[in-house]
Protein backbone atom coordinates (compact mmCIF):
# COMPACT_ATOMS: atom_id res chain seq x y z
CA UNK A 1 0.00 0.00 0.00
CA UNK A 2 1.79 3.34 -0.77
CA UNK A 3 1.62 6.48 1.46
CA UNK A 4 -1.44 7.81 -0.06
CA UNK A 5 -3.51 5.40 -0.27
CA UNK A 6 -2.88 4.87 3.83
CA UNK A 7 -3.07 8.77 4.20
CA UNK A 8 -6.05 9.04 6.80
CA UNK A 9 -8.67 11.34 6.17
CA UNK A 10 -8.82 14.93 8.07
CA UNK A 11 -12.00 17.06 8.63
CA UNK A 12 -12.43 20.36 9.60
CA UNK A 13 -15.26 20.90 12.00
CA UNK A 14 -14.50 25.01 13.09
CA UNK A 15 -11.24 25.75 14.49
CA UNK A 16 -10.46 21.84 15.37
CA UNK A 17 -9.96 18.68 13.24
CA UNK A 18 -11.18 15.04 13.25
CA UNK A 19 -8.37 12.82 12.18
CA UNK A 20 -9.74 9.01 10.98
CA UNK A 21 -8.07 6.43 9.85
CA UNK A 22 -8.39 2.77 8.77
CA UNK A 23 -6.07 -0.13 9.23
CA UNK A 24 -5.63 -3.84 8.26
CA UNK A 25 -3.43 -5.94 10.45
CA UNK A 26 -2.52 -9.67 9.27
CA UNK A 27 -3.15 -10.72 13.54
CA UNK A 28 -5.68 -11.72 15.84
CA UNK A 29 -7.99 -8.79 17.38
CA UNK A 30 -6.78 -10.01 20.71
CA UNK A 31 -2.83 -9.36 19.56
CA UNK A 32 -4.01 -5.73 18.12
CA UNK A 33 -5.80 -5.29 21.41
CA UNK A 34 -2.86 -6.11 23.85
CA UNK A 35 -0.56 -3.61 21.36
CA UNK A 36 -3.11 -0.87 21.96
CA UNK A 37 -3.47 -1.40 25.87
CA UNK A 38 -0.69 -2.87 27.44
CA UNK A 39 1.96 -0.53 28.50
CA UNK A 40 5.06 -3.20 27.42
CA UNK A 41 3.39 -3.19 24.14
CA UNK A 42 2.97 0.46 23.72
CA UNK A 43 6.01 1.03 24.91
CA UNK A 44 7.39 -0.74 21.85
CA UNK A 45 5.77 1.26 19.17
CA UNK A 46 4.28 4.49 20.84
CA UNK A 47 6.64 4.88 23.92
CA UNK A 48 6.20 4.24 27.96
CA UNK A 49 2.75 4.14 29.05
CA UNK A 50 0.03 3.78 32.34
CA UNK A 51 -3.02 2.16 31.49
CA UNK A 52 -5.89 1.56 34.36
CA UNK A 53 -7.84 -1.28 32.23
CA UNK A 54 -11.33 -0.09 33.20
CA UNK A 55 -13.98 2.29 32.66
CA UNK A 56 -13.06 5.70 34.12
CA UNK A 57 -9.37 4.37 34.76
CA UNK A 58 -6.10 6.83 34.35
CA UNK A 59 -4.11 6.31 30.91
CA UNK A 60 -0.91 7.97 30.22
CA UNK A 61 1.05 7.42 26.63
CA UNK A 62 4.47 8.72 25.87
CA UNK A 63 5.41 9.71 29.41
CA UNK A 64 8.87 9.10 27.94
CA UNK A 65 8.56 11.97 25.69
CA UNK A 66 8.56 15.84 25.33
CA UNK A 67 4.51 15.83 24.89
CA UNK A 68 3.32 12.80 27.38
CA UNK A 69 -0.80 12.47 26.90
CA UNK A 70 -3.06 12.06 29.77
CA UNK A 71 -6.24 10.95 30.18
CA UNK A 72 -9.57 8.64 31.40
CA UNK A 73 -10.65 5.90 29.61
CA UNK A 74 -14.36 6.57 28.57
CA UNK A 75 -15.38 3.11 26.79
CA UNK A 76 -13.31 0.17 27.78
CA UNK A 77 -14.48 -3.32 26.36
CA UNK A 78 -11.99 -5.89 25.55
CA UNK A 79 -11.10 -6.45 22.40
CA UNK A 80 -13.09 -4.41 20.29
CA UNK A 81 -13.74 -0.96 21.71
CA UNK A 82 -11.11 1.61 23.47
CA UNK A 83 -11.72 4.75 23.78
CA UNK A 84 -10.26 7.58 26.35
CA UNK A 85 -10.01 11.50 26.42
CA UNK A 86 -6.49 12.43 25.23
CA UNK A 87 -4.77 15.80 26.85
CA UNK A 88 -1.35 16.88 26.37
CA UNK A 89 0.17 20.13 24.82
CA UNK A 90 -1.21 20.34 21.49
CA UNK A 91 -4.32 19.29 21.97
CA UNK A 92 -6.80 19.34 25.43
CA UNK A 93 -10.07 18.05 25.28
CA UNK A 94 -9.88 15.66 22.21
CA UNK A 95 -10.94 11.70 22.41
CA UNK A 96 -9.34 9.08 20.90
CA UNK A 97 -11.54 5.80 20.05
CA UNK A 98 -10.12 2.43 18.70
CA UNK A 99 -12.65 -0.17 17.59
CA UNK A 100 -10.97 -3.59 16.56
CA UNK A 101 -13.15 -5.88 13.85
CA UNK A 102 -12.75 -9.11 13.02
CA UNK A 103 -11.38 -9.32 9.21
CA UNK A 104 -10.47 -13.16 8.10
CA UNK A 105 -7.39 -14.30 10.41
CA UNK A 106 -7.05 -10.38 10.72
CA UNK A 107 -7.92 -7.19 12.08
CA UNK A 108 -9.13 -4.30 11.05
CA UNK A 109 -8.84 -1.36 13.36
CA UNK A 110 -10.82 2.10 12.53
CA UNK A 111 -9.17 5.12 14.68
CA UNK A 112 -10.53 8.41 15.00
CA UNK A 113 -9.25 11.24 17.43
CA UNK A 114 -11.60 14.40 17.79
CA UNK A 115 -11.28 17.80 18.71
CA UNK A 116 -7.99 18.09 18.06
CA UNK A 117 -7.51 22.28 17.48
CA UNK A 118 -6.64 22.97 13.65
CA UNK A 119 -3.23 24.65 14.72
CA UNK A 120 -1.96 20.84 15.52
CA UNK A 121 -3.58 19.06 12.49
CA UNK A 122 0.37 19.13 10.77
CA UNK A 123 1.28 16.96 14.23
CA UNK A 124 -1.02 14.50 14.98
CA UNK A 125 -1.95 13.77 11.36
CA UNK A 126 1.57 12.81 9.88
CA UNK A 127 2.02 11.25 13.83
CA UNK A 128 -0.74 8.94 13.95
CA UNK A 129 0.46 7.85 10.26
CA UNK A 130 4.10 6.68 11.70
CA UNK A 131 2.77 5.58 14.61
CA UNK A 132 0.41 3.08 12.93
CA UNK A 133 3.41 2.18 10.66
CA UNK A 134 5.48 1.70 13.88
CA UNK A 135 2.32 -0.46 14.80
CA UNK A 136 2.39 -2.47 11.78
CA UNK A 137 5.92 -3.59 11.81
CA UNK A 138 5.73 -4.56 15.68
CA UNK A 139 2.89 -6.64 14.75
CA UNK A 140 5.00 -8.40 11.89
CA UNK A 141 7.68 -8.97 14.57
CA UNK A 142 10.01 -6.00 12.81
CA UNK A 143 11.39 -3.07 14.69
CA UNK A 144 8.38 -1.11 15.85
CA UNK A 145 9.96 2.36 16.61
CA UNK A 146 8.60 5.42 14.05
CA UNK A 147 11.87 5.85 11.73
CA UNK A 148 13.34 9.42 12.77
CA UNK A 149 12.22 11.32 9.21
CA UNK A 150 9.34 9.48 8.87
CA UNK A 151 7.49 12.27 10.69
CA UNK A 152 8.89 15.14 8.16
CA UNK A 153 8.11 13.06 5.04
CA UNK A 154 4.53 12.18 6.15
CA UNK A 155 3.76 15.93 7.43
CA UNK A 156 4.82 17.18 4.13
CA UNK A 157 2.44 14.89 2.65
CA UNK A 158 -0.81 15.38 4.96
CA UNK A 159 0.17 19.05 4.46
CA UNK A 160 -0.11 18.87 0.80
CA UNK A 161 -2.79 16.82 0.63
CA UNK A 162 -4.88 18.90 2.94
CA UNK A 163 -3.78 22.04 2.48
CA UNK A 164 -3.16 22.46 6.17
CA UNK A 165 -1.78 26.69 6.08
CA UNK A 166 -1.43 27.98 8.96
CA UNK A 167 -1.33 24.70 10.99
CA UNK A 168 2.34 24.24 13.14
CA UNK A 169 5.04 22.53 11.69
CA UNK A 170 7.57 22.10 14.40
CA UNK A 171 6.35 20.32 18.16
């Protein structure tokens, strides 16, 4: 699949941004699951994490990092539906929803995160993208880490493709 056809889709709802996108992963919903909620396994493709696994329970990703997220889980039921409030400094108030599907031997996985303000649409767009690349290869037993430029060479694309002026480049 190349880069665009993987872009995920952006909408503008007033001065913030819905970001969606869809993914196919050749392994079990139950494998996609543990990658999204475990804090070994999100340490290995999105960085250290805290995860309460219950409704209303504290979740922290990329405490490791210059922009560590916090916040609640809203909707927690294993494997098919996670979804929490996400706050850090580019974007307060936003949610972030997984829902897992059954697809053959697969998984797909639709992810949306709303509310994000338009400002940050050149960050988390192009960072979700690597991320879910990073995902992808952990699941395929590769290295799982976003490649350093991958960031830059997606943002230039999202940017491009949706004409995101205006919107910050640099974190």
């Amino acid at each position: 699949m190349s880069a665009m056809e993987s872009l995920g889709e952006i909408t503008r709802v007033g001065d913030r941004v819905d970001v969606r996108f869809e993914r196919h992963y050749p392994r079990p919903v139950e494998t996609v699951w543990s990658a999204l909620t475990e804090p070994a396994r999100l340490a290995d493709w999105m960085g250290a994490a805290h995860v309460e696994p219950r409704q209303g329970g504290r979740i922290e990703i990329m405490t490791d990092g210059p922009f560590p997220m916090k916040g609640e889980v809203r909707i927690w039921d294993p494997p098919h539906v996670l979804e929490f409030s996400w706050s850090n400094a580019h974007a307060h108030d936003s949610v972030v929803r997984y829902e897992l599907q059954r697809a053959g031997t697969g998984t797909k996985m639709l992810f949306t995160h709303q509310g994000i303000p338009y400002g940050s649409s050149a960050l988390f767009s192009p960072g979700w993208h690597s991320y879910f690349a990073a995902l992808g290869a952990l699941l395929d037993g590769k290295a799982a880490r976003p490649e350093p430029d991958a960031f830059r060479k997606m943002q230039a694309v999202y940017v491009d493709r949706y004409g995101l002026q205006g919107a910050t480049l640099n974190p």
